[in-house]
Protein backbone atom coordinates (compact mmCIF):
# COMPACT_ATOMS: atom_id res chain seq x y z
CA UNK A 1 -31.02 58.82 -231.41
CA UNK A 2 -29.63 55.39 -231.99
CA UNK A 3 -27.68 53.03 -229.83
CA UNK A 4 -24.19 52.46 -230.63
CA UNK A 5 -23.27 48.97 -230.09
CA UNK A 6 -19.48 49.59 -227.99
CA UNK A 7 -16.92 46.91 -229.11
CA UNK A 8 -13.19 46.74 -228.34
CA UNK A 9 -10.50 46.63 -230.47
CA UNK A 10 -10.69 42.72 -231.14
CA UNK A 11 -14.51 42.82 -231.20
CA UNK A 12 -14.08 45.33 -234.15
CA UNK A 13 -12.19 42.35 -235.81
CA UNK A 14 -15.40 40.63 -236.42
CA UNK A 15 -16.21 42.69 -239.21
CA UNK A 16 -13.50 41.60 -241.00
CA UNK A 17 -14.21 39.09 -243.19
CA UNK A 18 -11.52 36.51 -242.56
CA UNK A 19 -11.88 36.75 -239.28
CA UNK A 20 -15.93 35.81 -239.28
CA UNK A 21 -15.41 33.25 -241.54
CA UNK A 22 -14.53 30.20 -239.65
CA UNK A 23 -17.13 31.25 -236.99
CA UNK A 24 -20.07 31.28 -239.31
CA UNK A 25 -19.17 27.95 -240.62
CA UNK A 26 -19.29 26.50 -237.47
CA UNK A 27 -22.57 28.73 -236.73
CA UNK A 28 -24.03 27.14 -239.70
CA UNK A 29 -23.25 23.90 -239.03
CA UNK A 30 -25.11 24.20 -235.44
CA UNK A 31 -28.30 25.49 -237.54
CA UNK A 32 -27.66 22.10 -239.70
CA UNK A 33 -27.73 19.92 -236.36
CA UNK A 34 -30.90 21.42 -235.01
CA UNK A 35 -33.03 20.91 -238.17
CA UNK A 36 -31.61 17.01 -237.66
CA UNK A 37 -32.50 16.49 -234.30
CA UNK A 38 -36.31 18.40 -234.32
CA UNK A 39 -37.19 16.43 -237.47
CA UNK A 40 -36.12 13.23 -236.14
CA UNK A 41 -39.79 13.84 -233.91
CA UNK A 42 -41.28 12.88 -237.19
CA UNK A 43 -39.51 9.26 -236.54
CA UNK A 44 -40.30 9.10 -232.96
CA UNK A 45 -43.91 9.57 -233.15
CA UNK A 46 -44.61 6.62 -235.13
CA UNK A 47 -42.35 3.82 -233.74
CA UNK A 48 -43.07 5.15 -230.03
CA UNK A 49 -47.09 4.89 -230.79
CA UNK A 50 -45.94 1.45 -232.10
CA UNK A 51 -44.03 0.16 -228.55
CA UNK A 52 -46.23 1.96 -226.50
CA UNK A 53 -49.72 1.43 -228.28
CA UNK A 54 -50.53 4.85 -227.87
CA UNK A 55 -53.50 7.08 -229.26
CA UNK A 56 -52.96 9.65 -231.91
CA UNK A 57 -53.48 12.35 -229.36
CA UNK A 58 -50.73 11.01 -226.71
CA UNK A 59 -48.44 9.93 -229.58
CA UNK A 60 -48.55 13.69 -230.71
CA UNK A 61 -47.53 14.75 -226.85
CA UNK A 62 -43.79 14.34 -228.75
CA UNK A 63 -44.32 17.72 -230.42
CA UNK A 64 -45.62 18.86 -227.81
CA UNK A 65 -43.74 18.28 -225.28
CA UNK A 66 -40.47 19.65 -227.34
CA UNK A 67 -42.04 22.80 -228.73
CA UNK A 68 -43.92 23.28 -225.38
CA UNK A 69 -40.14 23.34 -223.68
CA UNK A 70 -39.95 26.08 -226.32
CA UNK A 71 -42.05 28.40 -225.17
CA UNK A 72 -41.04 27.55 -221.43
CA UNK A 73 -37.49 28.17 -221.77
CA UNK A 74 -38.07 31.63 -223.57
CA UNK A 75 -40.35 32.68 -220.84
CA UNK A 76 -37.68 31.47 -218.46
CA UNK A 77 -35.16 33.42 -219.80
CA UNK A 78 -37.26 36.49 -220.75
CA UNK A 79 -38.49 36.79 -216.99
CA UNK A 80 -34.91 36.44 -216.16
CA UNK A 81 -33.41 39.12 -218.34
CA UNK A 82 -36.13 41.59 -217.02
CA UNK A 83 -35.98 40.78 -213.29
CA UNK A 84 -31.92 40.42 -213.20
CA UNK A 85 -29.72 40.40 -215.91
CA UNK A 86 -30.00 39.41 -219.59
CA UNK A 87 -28.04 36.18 -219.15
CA UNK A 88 -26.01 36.47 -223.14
CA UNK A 89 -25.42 39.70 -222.70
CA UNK A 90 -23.58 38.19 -219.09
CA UNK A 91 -22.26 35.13 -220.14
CA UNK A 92 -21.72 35.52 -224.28
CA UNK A 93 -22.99 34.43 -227.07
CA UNK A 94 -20.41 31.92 -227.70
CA UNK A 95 -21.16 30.50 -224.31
CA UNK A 96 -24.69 30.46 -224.78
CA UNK A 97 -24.57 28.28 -227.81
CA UNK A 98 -22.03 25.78 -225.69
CA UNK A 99 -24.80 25.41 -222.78
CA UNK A 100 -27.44 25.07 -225.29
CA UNK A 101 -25.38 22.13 -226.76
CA UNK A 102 -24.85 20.59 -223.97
CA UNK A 103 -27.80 20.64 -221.97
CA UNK A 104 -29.33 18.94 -225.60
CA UNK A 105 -26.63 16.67 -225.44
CA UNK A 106 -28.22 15.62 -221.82
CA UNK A 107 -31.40 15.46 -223.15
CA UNK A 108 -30.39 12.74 -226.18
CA UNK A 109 -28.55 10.76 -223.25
CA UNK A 110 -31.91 10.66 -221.36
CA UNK A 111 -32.99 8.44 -224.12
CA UNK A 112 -31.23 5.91 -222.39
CA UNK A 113 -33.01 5.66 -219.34
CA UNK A 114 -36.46 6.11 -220.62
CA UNK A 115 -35.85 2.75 -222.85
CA UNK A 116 -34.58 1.11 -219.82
CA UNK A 117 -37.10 1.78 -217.89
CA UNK A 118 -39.48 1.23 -220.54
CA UNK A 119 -41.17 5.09 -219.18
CA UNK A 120 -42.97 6.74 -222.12
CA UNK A 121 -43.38 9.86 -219.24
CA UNK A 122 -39.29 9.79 -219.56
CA UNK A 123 -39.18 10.01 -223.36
CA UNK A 124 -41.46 12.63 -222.78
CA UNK A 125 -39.22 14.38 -220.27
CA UNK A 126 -36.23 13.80 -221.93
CA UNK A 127 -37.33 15.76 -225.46
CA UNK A 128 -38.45 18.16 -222.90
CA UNK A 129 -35.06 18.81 -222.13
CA UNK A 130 -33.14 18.53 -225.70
CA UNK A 131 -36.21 21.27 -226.43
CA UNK A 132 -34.60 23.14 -223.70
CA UNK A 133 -31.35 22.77 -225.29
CA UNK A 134 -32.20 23.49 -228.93
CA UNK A 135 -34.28 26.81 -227.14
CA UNK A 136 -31.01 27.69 -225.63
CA UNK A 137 -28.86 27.35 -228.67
CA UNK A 138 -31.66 29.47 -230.77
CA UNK A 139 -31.96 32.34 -228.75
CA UNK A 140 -27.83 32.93 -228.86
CA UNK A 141 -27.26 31.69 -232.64
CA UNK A 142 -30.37 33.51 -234.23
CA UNK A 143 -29.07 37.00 -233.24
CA UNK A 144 -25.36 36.07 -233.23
CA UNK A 145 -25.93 34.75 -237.26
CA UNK A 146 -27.57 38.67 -238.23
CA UNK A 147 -24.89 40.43 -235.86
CA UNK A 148 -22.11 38.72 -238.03
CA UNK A 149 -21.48 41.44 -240.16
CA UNK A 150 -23.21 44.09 -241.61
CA UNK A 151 -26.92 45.11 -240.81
CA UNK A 152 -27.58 45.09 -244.65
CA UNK A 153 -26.68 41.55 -245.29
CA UNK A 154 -28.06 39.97 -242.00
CA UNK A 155 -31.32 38.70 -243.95
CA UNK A 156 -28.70 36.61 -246.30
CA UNK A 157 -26.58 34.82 -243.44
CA UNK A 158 -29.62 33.66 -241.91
CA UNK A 159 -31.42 33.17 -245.25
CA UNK A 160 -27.95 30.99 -245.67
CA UNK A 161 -28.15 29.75 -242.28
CA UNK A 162 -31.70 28.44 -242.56
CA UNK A 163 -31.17 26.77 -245.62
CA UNK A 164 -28.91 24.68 -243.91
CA UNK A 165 -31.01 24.02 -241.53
CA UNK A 166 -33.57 22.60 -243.81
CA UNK A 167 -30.83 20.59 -245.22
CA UNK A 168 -30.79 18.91 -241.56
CA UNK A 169 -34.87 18.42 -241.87
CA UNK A 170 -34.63 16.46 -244.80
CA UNK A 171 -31.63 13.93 -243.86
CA UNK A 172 -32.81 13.91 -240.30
CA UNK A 173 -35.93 11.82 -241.37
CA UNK A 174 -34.00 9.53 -243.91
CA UNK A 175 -31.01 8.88 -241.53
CA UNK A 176 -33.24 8.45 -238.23
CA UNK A 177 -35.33 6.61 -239.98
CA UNK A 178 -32.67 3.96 -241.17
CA UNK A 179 -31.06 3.97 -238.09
CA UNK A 180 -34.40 3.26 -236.01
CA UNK A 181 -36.30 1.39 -238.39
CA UNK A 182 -34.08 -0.71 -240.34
CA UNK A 183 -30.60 -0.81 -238.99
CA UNK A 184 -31.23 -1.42 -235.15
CA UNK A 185 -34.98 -2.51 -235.24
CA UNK A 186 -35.79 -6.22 -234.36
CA UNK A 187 -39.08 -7.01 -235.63
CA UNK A 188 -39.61 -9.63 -232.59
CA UNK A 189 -38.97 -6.56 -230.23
CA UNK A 190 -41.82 -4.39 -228.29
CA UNK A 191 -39.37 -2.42 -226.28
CA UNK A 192 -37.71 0.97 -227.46
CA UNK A 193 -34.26 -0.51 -227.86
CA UNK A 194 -34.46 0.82 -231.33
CA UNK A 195 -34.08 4.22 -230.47
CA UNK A 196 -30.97 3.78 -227.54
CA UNK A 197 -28.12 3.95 -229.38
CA UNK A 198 -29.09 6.46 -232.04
CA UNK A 199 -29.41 9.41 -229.43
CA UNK A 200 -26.83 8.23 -227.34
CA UNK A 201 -24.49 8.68 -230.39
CA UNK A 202 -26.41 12.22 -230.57
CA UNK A 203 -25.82 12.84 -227.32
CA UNK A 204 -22.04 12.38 -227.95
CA UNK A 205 -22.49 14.72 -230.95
CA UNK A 206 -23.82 17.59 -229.31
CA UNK A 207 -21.26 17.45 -226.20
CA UNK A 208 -18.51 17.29 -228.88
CA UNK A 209 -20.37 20.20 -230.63
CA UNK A 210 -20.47 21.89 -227.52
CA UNK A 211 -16.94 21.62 -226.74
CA UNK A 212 -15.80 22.58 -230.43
CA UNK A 213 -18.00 25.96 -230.02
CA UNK A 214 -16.87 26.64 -226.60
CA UNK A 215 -12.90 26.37 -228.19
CA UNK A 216 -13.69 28.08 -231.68
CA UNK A 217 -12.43 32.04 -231.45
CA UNK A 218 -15.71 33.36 -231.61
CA UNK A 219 -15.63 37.22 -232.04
CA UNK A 220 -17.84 38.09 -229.10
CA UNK A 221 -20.03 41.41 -228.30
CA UNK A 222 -18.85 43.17 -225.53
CA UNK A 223 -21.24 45.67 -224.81
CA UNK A 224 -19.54 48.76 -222.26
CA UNK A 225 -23.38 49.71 -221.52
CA UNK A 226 -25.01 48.16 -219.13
CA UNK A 227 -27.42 45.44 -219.83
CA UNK A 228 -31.17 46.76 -219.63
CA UNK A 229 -33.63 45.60 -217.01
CA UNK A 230 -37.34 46.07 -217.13
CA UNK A 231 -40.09 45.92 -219.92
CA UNK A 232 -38.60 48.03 -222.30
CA UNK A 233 -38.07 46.12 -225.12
CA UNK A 234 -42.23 46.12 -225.37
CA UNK A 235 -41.76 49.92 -225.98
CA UNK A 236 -40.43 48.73 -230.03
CA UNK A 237 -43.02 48.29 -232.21
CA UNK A 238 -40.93 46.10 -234.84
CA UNK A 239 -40.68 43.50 -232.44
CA UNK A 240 -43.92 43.61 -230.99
CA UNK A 241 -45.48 43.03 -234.16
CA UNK A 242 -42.66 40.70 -234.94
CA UNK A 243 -43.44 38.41 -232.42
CA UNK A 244 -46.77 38.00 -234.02
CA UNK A 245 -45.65 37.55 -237.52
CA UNK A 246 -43.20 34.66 -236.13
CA UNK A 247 -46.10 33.31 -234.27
CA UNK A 248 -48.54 33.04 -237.76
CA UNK A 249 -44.99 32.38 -239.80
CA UNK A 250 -43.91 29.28 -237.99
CA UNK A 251 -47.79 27.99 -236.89
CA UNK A 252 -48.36 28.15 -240.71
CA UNK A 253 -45.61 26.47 -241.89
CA UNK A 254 -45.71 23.43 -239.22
CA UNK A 255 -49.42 22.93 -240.23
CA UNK A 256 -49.20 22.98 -243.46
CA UNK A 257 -46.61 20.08 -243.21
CA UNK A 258 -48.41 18.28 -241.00
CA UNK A 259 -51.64 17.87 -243.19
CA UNK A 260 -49.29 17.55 -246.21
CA UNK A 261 -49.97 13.41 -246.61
CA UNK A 262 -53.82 13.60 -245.45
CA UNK A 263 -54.31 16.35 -248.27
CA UNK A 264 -53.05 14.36 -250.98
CA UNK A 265 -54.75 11.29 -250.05
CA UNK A 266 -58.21 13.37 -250.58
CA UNK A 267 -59.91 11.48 -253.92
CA UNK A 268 -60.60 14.39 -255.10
CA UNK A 269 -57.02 16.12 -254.85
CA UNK A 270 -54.39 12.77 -256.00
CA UNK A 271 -55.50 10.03 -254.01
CA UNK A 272 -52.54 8.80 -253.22
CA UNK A 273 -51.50 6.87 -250.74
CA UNK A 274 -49.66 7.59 -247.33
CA UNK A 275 -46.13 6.22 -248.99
CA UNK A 276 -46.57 7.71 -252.14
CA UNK A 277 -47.75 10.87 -250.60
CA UNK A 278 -44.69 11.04 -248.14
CA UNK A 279 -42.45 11.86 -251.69
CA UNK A 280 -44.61 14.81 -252.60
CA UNK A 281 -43.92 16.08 -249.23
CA UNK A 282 -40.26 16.14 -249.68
CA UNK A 283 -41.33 18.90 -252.00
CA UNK A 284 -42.72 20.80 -249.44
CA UNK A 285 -39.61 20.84 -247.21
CA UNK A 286 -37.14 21.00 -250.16
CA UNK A 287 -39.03 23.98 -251.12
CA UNK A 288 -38.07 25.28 -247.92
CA UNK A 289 -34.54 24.61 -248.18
CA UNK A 290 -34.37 26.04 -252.43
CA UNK A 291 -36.54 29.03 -251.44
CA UNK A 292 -33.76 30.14 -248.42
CA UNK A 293 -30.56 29.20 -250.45
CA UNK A 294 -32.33 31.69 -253.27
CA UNK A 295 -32.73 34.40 -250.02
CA UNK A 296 -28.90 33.88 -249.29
CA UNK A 297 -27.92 35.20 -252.41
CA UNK A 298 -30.29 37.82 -253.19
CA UNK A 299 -29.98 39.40 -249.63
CA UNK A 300 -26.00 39.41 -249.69
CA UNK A 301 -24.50 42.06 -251.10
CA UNK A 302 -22.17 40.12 -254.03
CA UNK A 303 -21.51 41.17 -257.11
CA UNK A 304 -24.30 40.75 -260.47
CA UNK A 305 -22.36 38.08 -262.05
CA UNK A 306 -21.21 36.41 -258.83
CA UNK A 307 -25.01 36.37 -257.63
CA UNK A 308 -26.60 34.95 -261.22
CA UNK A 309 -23.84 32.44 -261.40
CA UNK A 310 -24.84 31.04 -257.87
CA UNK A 311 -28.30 30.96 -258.75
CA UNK A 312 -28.00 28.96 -262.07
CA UNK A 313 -26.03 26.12 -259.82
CA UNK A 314 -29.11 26.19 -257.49
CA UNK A 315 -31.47 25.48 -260.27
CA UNK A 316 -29.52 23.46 -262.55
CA UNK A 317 -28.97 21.30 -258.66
CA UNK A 318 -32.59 21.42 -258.15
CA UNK A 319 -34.22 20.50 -261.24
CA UNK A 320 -31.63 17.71 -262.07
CA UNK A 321 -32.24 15.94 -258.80
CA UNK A 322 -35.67 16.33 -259.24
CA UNK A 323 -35.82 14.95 -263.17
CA UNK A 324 -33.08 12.24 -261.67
CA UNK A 325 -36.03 11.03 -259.42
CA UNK A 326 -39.42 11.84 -260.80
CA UNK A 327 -39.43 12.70 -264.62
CA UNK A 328 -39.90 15.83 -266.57
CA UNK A 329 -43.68 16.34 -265.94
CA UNK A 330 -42.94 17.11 -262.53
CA UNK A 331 -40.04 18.79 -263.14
CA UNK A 332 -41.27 20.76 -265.37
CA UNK A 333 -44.02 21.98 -263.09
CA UNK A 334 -41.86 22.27 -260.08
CA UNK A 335 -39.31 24.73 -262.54
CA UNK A 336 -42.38 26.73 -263.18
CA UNK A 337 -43.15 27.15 -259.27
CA UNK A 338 -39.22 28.41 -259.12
CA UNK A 339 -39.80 30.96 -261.50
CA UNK A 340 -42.37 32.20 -259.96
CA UNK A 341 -40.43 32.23 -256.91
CA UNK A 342 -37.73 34.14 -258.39
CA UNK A 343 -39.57 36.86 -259.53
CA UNK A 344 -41.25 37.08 -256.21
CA UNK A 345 -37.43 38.02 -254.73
CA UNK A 346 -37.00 40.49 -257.76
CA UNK A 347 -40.21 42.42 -256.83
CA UNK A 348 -39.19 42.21 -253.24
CA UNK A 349 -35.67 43.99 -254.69
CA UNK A 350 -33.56 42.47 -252.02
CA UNK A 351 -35.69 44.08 -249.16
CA UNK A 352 -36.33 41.76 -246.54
CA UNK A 353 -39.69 43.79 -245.49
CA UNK A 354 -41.10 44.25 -249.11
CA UNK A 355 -39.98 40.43 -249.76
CA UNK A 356 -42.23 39.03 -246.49
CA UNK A 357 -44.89 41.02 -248.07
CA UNK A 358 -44.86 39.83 -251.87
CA UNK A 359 -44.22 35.92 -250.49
CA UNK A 360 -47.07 36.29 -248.17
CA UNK A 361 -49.22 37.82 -251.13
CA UNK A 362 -48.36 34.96 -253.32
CA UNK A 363 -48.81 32.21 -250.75
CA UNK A 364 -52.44 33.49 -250.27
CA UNK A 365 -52.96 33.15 -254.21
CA UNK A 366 -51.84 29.73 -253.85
CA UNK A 367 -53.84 29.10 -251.32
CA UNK A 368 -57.05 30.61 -252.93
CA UNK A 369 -56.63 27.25 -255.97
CA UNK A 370 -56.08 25.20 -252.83
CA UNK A 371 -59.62 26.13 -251.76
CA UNK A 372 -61.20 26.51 -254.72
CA UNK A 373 -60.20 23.65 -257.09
CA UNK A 374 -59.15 20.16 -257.32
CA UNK A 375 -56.68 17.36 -258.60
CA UNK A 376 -53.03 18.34 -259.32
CA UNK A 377 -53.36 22.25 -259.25
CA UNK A 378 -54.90 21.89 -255.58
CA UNK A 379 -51.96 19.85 -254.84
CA UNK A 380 -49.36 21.69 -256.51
CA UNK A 381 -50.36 24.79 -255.10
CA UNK A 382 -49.94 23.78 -251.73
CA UNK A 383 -46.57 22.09 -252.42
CA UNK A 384 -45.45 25.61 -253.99
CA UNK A 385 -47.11 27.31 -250.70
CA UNK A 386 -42.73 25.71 -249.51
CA UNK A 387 -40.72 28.08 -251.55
CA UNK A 388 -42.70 31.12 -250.40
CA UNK A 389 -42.80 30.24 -246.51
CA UNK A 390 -39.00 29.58 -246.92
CA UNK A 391 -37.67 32.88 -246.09
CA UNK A 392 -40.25 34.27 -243.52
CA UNK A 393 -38.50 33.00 -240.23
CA UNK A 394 -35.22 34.61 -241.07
CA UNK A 395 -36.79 37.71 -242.63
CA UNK A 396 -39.17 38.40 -240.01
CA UNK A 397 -36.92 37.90 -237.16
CA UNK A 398 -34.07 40.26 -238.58
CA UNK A 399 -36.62 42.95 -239.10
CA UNK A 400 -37.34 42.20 -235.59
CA UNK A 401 -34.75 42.77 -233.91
CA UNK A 402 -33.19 46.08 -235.77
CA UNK A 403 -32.42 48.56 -233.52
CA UNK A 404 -33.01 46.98 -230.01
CA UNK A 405 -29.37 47.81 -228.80
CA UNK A 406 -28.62 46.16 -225.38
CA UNK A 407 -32.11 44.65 -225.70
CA UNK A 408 -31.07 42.16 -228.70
CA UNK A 409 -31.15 39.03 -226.92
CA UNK A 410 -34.25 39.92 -224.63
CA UNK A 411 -36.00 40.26 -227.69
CA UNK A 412 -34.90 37.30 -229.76
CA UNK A 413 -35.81 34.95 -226.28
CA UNK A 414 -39.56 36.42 -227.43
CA UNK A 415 -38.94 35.48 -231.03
CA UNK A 416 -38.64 32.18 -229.92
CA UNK A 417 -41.19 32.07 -227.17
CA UNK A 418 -43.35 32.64 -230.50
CA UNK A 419 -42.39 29.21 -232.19
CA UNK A 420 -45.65 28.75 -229.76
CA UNK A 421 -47.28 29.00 -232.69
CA UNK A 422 -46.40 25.92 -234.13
CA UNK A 423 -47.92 24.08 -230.99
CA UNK A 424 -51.31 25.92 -231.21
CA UNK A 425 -52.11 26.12 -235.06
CA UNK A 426 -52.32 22.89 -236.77
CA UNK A 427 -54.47 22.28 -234.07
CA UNK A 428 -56.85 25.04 -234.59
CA UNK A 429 -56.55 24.42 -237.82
CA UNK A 430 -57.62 20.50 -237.26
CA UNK A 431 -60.51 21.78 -235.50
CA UNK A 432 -61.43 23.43 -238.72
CA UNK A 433 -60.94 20.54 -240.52
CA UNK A 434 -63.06 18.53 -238.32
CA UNK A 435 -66.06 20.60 -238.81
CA UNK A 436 -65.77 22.39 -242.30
CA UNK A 437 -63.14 19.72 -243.97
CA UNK A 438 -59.57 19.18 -245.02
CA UNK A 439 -59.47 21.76 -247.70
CA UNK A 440 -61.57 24.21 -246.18
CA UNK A 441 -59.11 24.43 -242.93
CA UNK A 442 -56.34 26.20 -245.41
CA UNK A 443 -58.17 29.22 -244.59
CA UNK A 444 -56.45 29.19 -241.75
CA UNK A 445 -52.98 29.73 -242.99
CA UNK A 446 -54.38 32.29 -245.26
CA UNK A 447 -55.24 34.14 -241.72
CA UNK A 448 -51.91 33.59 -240.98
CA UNK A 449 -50.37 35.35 -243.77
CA UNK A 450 -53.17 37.68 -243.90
CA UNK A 451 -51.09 39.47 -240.54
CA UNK A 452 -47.26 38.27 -242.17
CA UNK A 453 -47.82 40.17 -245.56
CA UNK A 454 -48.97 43.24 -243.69
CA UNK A 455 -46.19 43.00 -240.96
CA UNK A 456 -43.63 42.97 -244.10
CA UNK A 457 -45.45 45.89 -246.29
CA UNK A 458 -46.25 47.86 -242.78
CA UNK A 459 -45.71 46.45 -239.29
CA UNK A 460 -42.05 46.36 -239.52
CA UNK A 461 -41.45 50.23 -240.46
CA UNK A 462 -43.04 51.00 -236.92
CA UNK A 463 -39.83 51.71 -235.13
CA UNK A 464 -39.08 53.01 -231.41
CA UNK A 465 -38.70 56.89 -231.80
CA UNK A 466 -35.90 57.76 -229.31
């Protein structure tokens, strides 16, 4: 028999859509500031190698560092919700997402000592803690974005949500870097002064942010049944598995990025250089961004005409910036990557299972040229390998968490606990590289998605029988 989720009489308001409106703009908008602030790493690793003369392997303690606090926090708050109380479920989810803001909002003004102090440790500590932060602000948002209406279009708010998000990925690196680089950055300089007032001016953004949450009339979840204790959300199957798929998902998608620039610079793929390569990577992560805003609209429930008009203004968006900035070769090849990607979604008919499946399916095609051939169809297959993973984290995670009643927030802290995976990939899969080669490592992520493509034909569909 299935839960009922209990809500009072203004609870039962949130399904109304005027009334969830203003919240999911400002939900979205939190989803936008967190793909800003984790890509800005991207900036930070190369100017902090630069002050501090660091090694490749300490300057890469950034990621780790903030992903590692990650994994921490969810296991904090996991062990927590077992041995106590769940501590949303207590406090709210609107509340949750104010902490999280705020205790990132500490973590950006921590910046400020570690460049006074000159303490690479303290940079160190202080991404620790905007991890923390961003951890936080996940665990509450994720589940609060899919419970924001209806079960059957919880896929296309996060879908939504997540393209926003990569929105944040791409103009994080292009601000940051401005900012860092150019705007405060004294060539004579071998301190980190560069980087002070940038996150202190975050830090004032995510206290404001935190104070504009805490005061917006979030519709909030008051469950009447207690909330659960114990190891029983291990006795669901869908997140079980899920937990995996989110682990290969994410630990895919991270290392594929991250060998994005080496790849290309391969003689035998383009050859190109680390600046010119850096463009073809905004593919990658645009890809990212296109392939959710496509998942938005084909997991919402809007009308035919509604849904194809929205999806002509994505691709007539798309394909103009791109012929704006790089000609019609490659925007003719990038248009024929799209179609391919929507006709992936109509074989996945708007079901987010059957969809994780058929990307997964296609991103292991891709990644079969990758390995077996060279020059641009190499490269362009592993460019195209961003429209496919677009829609996995947001897929996976509301298959996930279907069903688990009072034990929704328990199991979306393990969710997260799973972006773990983008810690220990890309270096397993640099370990592969190291002894069998650059393109020979993609076998990895075809592991990966191996387990996702089964998780959305099969693993999901074993539910809890109550």
């Amino acid at each position: 028999m299935k839960k009922q989720l209990n809500l009072s009489g203004e609870d039962a308001d949130l399904f109304n859509q005027e009334n969830r409106m203003v919240p999911f703009i400002v939900l979205t908008g939190l989803f936008f500031i967190w793909g800003f602030i984790i890509s800005m790493n991207d900036i930070l690793i190369p100017y902090l190698k630069n002050v501090f003369k660091l090694s490749y392997f300490k300057a890469l303690l950034i990621q780790f560092s903030f992903f590692g606090s990650f994994f921490i926090g969810s296991l904090l708050y996991f062990i927590l919700s077992i041995k106590k109380v769940d501590p949303i479920s207590k406090i709210g989810y609107r509340n949750g997402m104010s902490i999280g803001l705020f205790i990132a909002g500490i973590g950006c003004f921590f910046f400020y000592p570690a460049t006074v102090f000159h303490s690479y440790g303290l940079f160190l500590g202080a991404l620790f803690c905007l991890g923390l932060g961003i951890c936080l602000l996940q665990i509450a948002a994720n589940p609060y974005a899919a419970l924001l209406g209806t079960e059957e279009t919880a896929s296309s708010r996060l879908n939504l949500a997540q393209g926003v998000n990569s929105l944040g990925t791409i103009i994080g690196p292009l601000l940051g870097g401005y900012l860092i680089f150019e705007y405060f950055f004294n060539g004579a300089n071998t301190d980190a002064n560069s980087v002070k007032i940038p996150y202190l001016f975050f830090a004032g953004i995510f206290v404001l942010l935190s104070i504009i949450v805490k005061a917006t009339p979030f519709p909030e979840f008051h469950k009447k049944d207690s909330p659960e204790k114990g190891l029983g959300v291990f006795k669901y199957p869908q997140l079980v598995l899920g937990v995996v798929g989110i682990f290969m998902a994410v630990g895919a998608e991270v290392a594929t990025g991250s060998l994005l620039i080496n790849f290309f610079g391969l003689d035998y793929i383009s050859g190109l250089s680390p600046s010119q390569a850096t463009k073809f990577v905004a593919f990658y992560w645009g890809g990212l961004m296109i392939g959710r805003l496509f998942g938005a609209v084909f997991f919402n429930g809007i009308k035919t005409l509604s849904k194809t008009l929205l999806m002509v203004t994505i691709i007539i968006v798309a394909l103009g910036v791109i012929a704006y900035s790089h000609g019609t070769r490659i925007t003719a090849i990038y248009a024929f990557l799209m179609f391919i990607n929507l006709l992936a979604f109509r074989l996945g008919k708007s079901l987010p299972g059957k969809t994780v499946g058929v990307f997964s399916l296609i991103i292991i095609i891709l990644l079969a040229f990758a390995l077996f051939t060279k020059g641009q169809i190499a490269m362009w297959c592993v460019i195209g390998i961003g429209l496919f993973a677009s829609i996995m984290w947001s897929n996976i995670f509301t298959l996930a968490i279907r069903r688990l009643g009072n034990y929704t927030s328990q199991g979306s802290s393990l969710l997260i606990m799973a972006i773990l995976g983008a810690a220990l990939v890309p270096p397993i899969q640099g370990f592969v590289a190291d002894i069998y080669g650059l393109q020979n490592s993609f076998i990895v992520i075809m592991c990966c998605h191996i387990y996702v493509s089964w998780y959305g034909f099969f693993g999901h569909k074993r539910m809890r029988i109550e």
